[in-house]
Protein backbone atom coordinates (compact mmCIF):
# COMPACT_ATOMS: atom_id res chain seq x y z
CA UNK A 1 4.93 -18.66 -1.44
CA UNK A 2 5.56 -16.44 -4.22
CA UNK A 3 2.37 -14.33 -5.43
CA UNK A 4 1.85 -13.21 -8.45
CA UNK A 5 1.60 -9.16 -8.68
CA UNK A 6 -0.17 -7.29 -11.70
CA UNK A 7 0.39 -4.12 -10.36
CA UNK A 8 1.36 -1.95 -7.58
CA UNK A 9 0.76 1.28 -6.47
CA UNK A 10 2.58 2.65 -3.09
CA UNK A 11 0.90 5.56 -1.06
CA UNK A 12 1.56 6.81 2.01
CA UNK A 13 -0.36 7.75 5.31
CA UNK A 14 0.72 9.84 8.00
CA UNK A 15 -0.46 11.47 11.20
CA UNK A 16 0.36 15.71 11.41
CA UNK A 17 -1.11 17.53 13.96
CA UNK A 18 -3.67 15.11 15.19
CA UNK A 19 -5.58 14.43 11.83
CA UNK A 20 -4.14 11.51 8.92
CA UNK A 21 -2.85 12.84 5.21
CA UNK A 22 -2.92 10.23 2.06
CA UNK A 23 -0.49 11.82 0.23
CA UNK A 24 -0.71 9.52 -3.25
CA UNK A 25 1.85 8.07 -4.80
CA UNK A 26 2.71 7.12 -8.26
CA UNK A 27 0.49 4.13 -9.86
CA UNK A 28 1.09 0.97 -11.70
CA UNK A 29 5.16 0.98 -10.61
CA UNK A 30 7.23 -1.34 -12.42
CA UNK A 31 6.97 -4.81 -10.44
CA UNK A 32 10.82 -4.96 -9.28
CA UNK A 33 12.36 -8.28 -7.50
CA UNK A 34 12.24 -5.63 -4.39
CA UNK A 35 8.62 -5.16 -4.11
CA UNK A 36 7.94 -8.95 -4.75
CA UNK A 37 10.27 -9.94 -2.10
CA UNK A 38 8.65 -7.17 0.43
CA UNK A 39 4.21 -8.24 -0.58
CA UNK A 40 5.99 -12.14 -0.16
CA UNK A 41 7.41 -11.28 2.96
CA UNK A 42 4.37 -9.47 4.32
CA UNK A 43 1.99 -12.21 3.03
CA UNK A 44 4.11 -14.85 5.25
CA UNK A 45 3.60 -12.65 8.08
CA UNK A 46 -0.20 -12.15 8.01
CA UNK A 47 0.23 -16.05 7.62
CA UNK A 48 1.49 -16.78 10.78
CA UNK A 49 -0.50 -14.15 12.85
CA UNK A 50 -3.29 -16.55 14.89
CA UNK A 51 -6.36 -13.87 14.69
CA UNK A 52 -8.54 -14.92 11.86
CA UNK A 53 -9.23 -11.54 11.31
CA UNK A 54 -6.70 -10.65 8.91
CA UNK A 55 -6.97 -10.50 5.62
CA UNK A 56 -11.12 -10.61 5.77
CA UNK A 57 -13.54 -7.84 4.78
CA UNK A 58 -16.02 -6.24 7.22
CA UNK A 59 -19.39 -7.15 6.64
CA UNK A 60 -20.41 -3.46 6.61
CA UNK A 61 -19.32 -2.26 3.35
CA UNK A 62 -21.05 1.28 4.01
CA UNK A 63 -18.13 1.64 6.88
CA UNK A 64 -15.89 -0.13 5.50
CA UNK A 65 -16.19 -0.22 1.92
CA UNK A 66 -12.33 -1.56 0.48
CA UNK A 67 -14.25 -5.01 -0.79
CA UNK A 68 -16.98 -2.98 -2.43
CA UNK A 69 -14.38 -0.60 -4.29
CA UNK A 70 -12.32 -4.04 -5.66
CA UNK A 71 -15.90 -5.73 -6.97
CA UNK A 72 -16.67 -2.58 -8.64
CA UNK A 73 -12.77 -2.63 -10.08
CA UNK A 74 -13.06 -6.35 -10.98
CA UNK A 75 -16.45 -5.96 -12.64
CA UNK A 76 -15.51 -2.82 -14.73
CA UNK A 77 -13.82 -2.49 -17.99
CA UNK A 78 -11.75 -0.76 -18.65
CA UNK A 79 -10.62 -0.85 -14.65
CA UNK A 80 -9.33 2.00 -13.01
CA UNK A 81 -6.50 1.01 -11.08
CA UNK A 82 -5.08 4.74 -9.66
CA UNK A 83 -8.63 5.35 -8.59
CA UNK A 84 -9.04 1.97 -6.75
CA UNK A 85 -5.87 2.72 -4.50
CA UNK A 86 -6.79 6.27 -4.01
CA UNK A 87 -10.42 4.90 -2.81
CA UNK A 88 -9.10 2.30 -0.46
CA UNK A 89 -6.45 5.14 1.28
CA UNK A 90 -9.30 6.82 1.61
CA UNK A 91 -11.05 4.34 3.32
CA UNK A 92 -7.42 3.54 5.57
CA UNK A 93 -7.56 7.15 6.58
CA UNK A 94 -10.99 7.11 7.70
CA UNK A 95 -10.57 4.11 10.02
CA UNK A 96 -7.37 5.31 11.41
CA UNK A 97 -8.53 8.52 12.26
């Protein structure tokens, strides 16, 4: 299954000294045959995993508010792509810390 990418942003989260950084990366990259390949790739693996879990929202959008941020992208114009990604890090480093 190939999926069809608008645009892609690649950030990255780490663990130092017991507390998670976002450090941001650059926004809407240049789709390359690379980066289709890998989001294919990682599609076909959430795919085949047998929870039903992935890939779904939590109902509490206060806690975990990633499907929130993408209405409010979706439903705005002019969208705001760099700020969506930067929210949902956000959001990634909260629940992993």
């Amino acid at each position: 299954m190939t999926n069809t990418i608008i645009r892609v942003a690649i950030h990255d989260l780490t663990k130092t000294q017991g507390a998670f950084v976002v450090k941001h990366g650059k926004s809407d990259l240049k789709v390359t045959q690379t980066m289709q390949r890998v989001i294919d790739d990682l599609t076909a693996l959430y795919a085949k995993r047998t929870s039903k879990s992935y890939g779904k929202f939590a109902v509490d959008e206060d806690r975990f508010p990633t499907e929130k941020h993408l209405r409010a992208y979706l439903n705005v114009q002019p969208n705001d792509f760099t700020t969506l990604t930067h929210k949902m890090m956000e959001t990634l480093k909260a629940q992993a810390g």
